[in-house]
PDB file of N, CA and C in Angstrom:
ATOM      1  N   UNK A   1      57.209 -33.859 -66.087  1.00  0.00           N
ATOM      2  CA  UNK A   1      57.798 -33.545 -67.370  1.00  0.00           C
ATOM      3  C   UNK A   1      57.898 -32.036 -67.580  1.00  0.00           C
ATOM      4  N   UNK A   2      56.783 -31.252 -67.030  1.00  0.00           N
ATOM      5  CA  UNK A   2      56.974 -29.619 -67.773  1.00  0.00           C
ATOM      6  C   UNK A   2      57.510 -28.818 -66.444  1.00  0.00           C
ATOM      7  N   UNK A   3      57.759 -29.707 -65.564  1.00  0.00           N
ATOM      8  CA  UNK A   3      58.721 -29.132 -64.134  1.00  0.00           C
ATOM      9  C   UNK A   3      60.198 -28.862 -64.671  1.00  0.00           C
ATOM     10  N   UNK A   4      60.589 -30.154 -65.567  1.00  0.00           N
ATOM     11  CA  UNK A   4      61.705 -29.862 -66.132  1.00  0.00           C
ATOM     12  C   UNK A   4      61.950 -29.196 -66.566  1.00  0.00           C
ATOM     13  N   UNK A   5      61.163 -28.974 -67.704  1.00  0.00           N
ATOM     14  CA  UNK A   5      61.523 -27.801 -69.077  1.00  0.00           C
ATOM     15  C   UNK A   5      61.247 -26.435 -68.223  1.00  0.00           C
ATOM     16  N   UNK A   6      60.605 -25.977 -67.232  1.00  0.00           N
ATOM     17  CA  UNK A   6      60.139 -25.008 -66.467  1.00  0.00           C
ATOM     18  C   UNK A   6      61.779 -24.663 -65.731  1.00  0.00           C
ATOM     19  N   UNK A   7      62.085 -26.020 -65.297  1.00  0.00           N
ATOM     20  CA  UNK A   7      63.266 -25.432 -64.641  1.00  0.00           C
ATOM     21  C   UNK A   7      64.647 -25.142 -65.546  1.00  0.00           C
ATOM     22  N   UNK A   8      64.605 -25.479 -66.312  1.00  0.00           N
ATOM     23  CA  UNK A   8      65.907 -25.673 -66.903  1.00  0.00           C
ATOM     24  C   UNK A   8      65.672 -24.744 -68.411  1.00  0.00           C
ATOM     25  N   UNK A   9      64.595 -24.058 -68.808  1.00  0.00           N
ATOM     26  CA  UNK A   9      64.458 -23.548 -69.982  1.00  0.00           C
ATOM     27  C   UNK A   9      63.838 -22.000 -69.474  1.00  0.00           C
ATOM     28  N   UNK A  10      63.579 -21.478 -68.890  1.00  0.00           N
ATOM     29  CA  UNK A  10      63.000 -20.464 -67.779  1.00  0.00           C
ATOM     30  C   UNK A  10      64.004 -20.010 -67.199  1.00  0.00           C
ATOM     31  N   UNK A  11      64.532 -20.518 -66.385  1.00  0.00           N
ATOM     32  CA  UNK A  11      66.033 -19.354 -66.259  1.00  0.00           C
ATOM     33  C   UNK A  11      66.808 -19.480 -67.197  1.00  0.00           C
ATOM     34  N   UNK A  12      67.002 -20.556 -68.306  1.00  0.00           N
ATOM     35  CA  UNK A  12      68.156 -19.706 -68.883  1.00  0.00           C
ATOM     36  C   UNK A  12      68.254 -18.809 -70.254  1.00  0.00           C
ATOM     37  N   UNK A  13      66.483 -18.732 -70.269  1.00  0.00           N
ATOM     38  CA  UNK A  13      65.937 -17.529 -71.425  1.00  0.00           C
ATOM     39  C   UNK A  13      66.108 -16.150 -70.613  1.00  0.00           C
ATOM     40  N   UNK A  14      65.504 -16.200 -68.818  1.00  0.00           N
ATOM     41  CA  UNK A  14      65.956 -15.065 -68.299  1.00  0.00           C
ATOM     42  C   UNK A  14      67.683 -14.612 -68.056  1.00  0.00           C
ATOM     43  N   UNK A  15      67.901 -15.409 -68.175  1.00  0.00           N
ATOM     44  CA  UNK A  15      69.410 -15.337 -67.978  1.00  0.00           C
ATOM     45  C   UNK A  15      69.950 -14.864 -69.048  1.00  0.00           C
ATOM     46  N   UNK A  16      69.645 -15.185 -70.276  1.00  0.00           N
ATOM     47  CA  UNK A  16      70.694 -14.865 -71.650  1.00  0.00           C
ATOM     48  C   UNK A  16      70.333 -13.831 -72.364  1.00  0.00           C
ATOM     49  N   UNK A  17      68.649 -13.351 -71.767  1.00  0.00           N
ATOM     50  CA  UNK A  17      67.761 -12.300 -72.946  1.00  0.00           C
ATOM     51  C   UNK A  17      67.787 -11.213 -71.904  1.00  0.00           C
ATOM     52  N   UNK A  18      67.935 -11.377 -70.317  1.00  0.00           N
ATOM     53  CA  UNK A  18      67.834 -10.065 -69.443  1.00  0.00           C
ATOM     54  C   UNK A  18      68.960  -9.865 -68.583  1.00  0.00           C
ATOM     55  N   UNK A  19      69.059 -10.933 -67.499  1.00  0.00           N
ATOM     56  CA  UNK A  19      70.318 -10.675 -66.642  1.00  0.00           C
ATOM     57  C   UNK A  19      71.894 -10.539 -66.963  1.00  0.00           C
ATOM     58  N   UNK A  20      71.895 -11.337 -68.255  1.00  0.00           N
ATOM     59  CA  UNK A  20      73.417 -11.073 -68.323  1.00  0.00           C
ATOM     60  C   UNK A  20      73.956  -9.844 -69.398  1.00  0.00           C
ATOM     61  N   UNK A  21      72.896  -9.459 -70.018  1.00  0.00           N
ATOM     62  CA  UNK A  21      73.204  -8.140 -70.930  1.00  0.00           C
ATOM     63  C   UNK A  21      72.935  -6.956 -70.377  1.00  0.00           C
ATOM     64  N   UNK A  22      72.276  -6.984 -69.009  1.00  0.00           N
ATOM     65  CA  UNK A  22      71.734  -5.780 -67.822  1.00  0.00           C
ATOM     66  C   UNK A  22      73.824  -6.274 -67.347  1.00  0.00           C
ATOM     67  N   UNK A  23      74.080  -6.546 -67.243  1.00  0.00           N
ATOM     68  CA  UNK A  23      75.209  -6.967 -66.280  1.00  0.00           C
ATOM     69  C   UNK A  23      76.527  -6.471 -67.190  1.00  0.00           C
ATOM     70  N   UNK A  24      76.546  -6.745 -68.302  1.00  0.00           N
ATOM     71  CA  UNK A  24      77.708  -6.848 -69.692  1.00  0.00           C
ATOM     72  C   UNK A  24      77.687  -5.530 -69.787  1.00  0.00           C
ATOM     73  N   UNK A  25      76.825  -4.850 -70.301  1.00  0.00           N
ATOM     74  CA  UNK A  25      76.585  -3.938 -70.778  1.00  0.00           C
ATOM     75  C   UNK A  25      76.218  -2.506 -69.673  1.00  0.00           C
ATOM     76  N   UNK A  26      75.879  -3.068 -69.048  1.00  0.00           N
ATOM     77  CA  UNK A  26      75.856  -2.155 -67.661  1.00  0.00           C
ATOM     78  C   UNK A  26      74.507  -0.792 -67.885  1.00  0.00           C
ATOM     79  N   UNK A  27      73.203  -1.605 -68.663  1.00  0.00           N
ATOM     80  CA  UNK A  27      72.205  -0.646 -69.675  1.00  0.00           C
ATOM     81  C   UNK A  27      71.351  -1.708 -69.620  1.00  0.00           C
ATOM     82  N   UNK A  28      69.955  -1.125 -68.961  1.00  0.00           N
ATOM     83  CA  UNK A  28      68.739  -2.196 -68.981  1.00  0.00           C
ATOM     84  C   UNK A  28      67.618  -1.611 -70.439  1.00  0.00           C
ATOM     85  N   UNK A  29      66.552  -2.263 -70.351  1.00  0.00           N
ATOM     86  CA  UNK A  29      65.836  -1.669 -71.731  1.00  0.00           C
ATOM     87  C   UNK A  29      64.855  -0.662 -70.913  1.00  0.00           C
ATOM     88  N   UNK A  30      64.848   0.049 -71.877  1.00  0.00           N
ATOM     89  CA  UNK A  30      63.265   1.020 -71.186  1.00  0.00           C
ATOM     90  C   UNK A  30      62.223   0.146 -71.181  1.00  0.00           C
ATOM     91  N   UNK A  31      61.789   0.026 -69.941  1.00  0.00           N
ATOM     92  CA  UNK A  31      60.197  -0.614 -70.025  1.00  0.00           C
ATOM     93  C   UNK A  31      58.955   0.529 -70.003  1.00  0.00           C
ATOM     94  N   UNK A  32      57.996   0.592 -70.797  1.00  0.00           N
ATOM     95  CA  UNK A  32      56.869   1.215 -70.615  1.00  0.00           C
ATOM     96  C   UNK A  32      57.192   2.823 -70.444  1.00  0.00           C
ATOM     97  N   UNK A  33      58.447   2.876 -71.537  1.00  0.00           N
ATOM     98  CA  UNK A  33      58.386   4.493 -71.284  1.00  0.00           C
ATOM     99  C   UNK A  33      59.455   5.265 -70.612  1.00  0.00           C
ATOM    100  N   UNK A  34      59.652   4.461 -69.559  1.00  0.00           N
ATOM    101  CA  UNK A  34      60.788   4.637 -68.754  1.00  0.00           C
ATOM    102  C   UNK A  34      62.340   4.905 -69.308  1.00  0.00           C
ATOM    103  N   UNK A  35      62.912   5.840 -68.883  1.00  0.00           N
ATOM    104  CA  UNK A  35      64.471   5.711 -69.351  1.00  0.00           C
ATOM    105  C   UNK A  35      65.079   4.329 -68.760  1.00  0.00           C
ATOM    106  N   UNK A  36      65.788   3.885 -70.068  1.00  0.00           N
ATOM    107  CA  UNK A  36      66.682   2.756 -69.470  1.00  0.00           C
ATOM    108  C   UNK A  36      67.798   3.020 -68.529  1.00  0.00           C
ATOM    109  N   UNK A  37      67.911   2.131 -67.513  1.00  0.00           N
ATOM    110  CA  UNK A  37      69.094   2.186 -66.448  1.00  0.00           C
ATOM    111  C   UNK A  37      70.314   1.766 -66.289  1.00  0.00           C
ATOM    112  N   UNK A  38      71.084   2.259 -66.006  1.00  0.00           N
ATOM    113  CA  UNK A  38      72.799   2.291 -66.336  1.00  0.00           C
ATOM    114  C   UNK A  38      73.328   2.468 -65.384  1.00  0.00           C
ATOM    115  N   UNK A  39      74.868   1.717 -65.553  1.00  0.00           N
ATOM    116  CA  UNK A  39      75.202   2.064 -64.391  1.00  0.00           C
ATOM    117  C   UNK A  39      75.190   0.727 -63.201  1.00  0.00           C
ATOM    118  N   UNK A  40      75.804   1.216 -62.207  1.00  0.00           N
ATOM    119  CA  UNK A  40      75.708   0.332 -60.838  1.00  0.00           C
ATOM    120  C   UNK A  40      73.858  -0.633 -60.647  1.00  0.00           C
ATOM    121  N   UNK A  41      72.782   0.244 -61.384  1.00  0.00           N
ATOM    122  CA  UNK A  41      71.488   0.386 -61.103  1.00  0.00           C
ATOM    123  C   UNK A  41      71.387  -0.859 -62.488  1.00  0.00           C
ATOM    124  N   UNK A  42      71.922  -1.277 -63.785  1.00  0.00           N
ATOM    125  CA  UNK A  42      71.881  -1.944 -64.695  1.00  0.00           C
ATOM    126  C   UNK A  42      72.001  -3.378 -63.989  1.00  0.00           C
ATOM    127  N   UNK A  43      73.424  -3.286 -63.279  1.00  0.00           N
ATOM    128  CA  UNK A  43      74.019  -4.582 -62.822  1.00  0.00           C
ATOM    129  C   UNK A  43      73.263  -5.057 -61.358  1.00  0.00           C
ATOM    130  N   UNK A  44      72.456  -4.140 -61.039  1.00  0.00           N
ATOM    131  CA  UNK A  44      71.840  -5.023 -60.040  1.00  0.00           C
ATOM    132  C   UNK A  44      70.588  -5.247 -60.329  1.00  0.00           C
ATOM    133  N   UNK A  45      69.493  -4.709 -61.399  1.00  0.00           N
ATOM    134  CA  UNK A  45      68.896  -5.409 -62.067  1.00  0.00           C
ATOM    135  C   UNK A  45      68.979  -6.699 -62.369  1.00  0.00           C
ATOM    136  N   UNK A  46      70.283  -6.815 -62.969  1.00  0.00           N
ATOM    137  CA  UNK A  46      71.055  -7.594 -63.570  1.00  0.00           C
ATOM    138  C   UNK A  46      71.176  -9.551 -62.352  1.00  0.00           C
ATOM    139  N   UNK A  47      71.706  -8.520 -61.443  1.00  0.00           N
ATOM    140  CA  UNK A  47      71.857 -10.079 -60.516  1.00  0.00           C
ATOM    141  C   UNK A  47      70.372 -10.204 -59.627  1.00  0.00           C
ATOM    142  N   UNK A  48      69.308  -9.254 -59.967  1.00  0.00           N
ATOM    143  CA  UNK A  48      67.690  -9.482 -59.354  1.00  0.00           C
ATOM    144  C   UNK A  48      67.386 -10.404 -60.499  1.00  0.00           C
ATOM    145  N   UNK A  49      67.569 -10.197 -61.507  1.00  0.00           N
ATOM    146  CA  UNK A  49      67.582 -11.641 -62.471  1.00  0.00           C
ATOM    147  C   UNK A  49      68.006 -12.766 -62.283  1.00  0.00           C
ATOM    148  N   UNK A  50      68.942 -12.724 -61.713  1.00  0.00           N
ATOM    149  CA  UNK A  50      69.682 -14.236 -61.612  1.00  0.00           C
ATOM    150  C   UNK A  50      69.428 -14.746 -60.657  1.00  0.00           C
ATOM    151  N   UNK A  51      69.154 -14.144 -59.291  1.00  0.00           N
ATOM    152  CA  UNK A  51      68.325 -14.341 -57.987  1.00  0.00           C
ATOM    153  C   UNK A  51      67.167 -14.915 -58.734  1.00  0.00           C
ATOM    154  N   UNK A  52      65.638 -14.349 -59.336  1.00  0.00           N
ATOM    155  CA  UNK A  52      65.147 -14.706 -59.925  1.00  0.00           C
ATOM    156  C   UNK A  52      65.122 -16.267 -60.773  1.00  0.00           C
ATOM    157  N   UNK A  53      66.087 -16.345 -61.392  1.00  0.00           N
ATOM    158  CA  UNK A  53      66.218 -17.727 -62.224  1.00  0.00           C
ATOM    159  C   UNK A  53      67.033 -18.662 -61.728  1.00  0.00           C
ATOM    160  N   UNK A  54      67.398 -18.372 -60.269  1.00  0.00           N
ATOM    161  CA  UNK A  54      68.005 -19.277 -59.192  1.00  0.00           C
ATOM    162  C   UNK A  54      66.848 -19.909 -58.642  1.00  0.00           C
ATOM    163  N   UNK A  55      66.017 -18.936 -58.274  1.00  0.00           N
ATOM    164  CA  UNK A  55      64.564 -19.512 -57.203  1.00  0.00           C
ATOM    165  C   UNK A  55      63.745 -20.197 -58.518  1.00  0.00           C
ATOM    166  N   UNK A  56      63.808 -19.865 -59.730  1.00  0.00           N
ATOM    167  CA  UNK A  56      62.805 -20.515 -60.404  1.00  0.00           C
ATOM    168  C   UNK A  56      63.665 -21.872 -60.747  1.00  0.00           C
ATOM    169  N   UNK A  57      64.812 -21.923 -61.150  1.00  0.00           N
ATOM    170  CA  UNK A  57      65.027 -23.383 -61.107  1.00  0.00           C
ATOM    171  C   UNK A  57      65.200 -24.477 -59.925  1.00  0.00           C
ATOM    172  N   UNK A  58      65.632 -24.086 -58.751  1.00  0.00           N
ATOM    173  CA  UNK A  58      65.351 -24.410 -57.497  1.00  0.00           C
ATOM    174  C   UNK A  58      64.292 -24.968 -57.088  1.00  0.00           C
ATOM    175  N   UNK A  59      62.723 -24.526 -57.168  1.00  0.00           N
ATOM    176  CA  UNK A  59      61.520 -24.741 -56.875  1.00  0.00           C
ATOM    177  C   UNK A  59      60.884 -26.028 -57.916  1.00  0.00           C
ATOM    178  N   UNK A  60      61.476 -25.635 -59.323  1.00  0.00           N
ATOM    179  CA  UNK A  60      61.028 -26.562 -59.958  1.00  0.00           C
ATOM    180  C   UNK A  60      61.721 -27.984 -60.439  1.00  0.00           C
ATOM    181  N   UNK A  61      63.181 -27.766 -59.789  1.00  0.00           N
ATOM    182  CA  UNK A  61      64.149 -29.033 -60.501  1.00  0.00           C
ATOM    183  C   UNK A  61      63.220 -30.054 -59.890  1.00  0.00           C
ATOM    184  N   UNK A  62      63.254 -31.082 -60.621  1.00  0.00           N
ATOM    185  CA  UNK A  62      62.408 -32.353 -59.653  1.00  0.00           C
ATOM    186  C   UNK A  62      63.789 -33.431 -59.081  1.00  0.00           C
ATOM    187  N   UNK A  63      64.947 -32.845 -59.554  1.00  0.00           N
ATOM    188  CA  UNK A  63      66.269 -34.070 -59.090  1.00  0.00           C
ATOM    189  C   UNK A  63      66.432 -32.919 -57.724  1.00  0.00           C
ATOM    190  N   UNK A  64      65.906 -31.709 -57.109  1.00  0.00           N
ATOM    191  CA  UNK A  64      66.102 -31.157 -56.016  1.00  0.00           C
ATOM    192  C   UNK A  64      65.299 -31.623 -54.755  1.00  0.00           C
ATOM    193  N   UNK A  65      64.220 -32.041 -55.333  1.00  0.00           N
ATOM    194  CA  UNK A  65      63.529 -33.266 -54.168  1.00  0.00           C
ATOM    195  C   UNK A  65      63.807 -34.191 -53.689  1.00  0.00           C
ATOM    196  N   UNK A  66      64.835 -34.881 -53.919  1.00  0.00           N
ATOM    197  CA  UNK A  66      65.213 -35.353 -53.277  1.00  0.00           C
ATOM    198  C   UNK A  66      66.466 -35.267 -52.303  1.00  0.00           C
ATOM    199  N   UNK A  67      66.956 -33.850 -52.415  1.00  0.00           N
ATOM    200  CA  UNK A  67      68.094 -33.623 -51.580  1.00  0.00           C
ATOM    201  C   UNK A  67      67.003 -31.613 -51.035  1.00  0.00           C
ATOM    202  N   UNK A  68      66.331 -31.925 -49.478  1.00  0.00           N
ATOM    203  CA  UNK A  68      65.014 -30.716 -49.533  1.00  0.00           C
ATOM    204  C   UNK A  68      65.755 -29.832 -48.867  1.00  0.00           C
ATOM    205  N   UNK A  69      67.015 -29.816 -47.956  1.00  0.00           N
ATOM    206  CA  UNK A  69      67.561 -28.991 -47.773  1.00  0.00           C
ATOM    207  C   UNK A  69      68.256 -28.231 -48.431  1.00  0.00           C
ATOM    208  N   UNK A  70      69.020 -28.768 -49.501  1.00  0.00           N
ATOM    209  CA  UNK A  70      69.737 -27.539 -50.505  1.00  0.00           C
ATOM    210  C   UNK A  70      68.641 -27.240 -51.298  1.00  0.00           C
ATOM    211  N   UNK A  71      67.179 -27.448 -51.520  1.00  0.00           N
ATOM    212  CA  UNK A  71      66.377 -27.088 -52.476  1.00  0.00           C
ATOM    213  C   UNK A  71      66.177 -25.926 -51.703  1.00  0.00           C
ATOM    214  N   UNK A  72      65.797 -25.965 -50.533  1.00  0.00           N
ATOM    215  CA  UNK A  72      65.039 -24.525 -49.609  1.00  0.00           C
ATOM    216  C   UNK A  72      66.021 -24.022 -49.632  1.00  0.00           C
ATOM    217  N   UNK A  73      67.412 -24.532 -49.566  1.00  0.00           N
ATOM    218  CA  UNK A  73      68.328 -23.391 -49.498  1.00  0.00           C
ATOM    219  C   UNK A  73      68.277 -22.391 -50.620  1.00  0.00           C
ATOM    220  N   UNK A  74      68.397 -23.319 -52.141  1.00  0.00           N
ATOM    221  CA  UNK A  74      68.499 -22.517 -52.480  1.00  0.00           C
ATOM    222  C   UNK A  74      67.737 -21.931 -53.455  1.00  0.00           C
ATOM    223  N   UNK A  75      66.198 -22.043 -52.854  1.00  0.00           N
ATOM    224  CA  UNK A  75      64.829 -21.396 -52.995  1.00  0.00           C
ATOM    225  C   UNK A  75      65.421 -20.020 -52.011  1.00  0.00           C
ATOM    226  N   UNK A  76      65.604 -19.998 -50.902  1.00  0.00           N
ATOM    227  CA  UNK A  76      65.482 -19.239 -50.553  1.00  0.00           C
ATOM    228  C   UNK A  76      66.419 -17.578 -50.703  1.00  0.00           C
ATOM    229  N   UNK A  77      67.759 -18.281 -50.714  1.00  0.00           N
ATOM    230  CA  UNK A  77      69.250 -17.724 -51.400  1.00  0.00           C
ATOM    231  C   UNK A  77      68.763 -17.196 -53.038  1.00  0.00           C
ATOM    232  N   UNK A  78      67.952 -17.826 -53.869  1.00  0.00           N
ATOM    233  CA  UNK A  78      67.368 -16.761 -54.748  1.00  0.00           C
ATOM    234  C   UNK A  78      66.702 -16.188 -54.893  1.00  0.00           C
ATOM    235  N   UNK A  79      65.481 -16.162 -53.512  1.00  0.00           N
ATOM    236  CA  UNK A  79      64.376 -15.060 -53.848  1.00  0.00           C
ATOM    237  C   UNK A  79      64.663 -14.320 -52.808  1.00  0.00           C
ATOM    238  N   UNK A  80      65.795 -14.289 -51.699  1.00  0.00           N
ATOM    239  CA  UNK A  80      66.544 -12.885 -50.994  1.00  0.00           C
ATOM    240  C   UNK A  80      67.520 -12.190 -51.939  1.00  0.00           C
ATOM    241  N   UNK A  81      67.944 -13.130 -53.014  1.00  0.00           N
ATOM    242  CA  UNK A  81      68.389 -12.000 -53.939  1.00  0.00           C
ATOM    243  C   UNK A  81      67.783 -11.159 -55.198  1.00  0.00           C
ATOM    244  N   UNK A  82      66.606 -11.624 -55.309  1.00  0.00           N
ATOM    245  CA  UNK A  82      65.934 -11.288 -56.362  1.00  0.00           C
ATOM    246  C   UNK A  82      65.169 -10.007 -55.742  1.00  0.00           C
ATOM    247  N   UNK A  83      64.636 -10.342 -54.425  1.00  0.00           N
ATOM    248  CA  UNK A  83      64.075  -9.026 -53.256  1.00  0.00           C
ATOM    249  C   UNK A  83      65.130  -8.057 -53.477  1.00  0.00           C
ATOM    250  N   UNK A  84      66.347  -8.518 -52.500  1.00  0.00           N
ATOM    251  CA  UNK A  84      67.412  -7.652 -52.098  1.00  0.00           C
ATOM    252  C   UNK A  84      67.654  -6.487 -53.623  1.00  0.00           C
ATOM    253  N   UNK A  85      68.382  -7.896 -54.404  1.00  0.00           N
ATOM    254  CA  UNK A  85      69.024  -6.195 -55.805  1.00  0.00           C
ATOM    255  C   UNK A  85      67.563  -5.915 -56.911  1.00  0.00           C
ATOM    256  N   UNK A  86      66.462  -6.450 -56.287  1.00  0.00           N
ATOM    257  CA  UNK A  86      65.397  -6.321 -57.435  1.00  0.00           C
ATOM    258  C   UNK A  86      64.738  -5.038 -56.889  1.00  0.00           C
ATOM    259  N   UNK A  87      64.357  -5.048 -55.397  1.00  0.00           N
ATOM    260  CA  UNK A  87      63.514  -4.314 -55.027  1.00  0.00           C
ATOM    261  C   UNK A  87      64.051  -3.251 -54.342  1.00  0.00           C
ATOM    262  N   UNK A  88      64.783  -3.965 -53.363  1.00  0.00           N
ATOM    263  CA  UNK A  88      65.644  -3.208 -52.023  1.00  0.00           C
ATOM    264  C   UNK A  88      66.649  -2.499 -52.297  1.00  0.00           C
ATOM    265  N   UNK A  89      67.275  -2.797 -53.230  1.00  0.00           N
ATOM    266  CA  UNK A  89      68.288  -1.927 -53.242  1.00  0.00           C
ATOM    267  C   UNK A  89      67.667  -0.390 -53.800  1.00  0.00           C
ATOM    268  N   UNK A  90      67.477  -0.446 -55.026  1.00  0.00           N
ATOM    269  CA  UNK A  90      66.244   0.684 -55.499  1.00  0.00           C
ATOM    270  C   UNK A  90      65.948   1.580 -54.818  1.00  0.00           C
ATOM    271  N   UNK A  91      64.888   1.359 -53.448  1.00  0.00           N
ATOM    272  CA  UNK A  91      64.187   1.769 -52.441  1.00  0.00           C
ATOM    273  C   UNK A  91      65.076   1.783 -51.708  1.00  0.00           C
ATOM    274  N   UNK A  92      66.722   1.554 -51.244  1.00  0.00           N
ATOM    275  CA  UNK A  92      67.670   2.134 -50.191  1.00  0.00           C
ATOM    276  C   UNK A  92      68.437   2.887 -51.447  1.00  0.00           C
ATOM    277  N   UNK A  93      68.514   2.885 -52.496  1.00  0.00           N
ATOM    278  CA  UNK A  93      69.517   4.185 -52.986  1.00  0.00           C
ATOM    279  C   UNK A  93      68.268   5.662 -53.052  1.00  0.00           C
ATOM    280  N   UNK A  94      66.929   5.326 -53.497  1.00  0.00           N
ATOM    281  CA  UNK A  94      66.319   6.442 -53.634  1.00  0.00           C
ATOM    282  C   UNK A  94      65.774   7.278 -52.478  1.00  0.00           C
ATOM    283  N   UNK A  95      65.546   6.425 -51.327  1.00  0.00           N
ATOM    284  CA  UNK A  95      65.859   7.162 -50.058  1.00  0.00           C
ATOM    285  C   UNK A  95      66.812   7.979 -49.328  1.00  0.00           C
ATOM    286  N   UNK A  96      68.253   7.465 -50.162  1.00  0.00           N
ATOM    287  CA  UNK A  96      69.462   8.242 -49.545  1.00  0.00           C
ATOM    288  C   UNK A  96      69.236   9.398 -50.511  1.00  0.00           C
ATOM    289  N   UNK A  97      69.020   9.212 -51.648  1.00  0.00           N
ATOM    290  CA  UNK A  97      69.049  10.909 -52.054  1.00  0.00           C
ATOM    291  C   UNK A  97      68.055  11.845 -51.733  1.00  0.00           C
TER     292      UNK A  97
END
């Protein structure tokens, strides 16, 4: 029962309150002080969110157990994107400068 609501109420609070207004707006919030980020750097925040609330509904749908290959798929297809524009990208633009 709370697999459900986990999957289906969990990404789409991250989805409507972070990833898609980092994306619209192209302007993340300051966290902890920090200047907020804009820009190319907003929108990939932006889809490290949705990577994010891909792998979290993925892991938890319970109608994905029974089909385990598109579940790992696409467990996995959202937490290489949540890495990739969450972490990686970050750490390959601040290295090039």
């Amino acid at each position: 029962m709370w697999t459900l609501w986990i999957a289906t109420v969990l990404p789409s609070l991250l989805l409507v309150f972070f990833a898609l207004p980092c994306i619209i707006r192209k302007r993340t919030f300051g966290w902890y002080g920090a200047p907020p980020r804009t820009g190319e750097e907003a929108v990939m925040s932006g889809i490290g969110g949705v990577g994010l609330a891909l792998f979290i509904h993925a892991y938890y749908m319970p109608m994905y157990r029974r089909f385990p290959v598109l579940r790992w798929v696409l467990v996995v297809f959202g937490a290489t994107t949540f890495v990739w524009a969450g972490w990686l990208w970050f750490l390959w633009k601040a290295l090039q400068n």
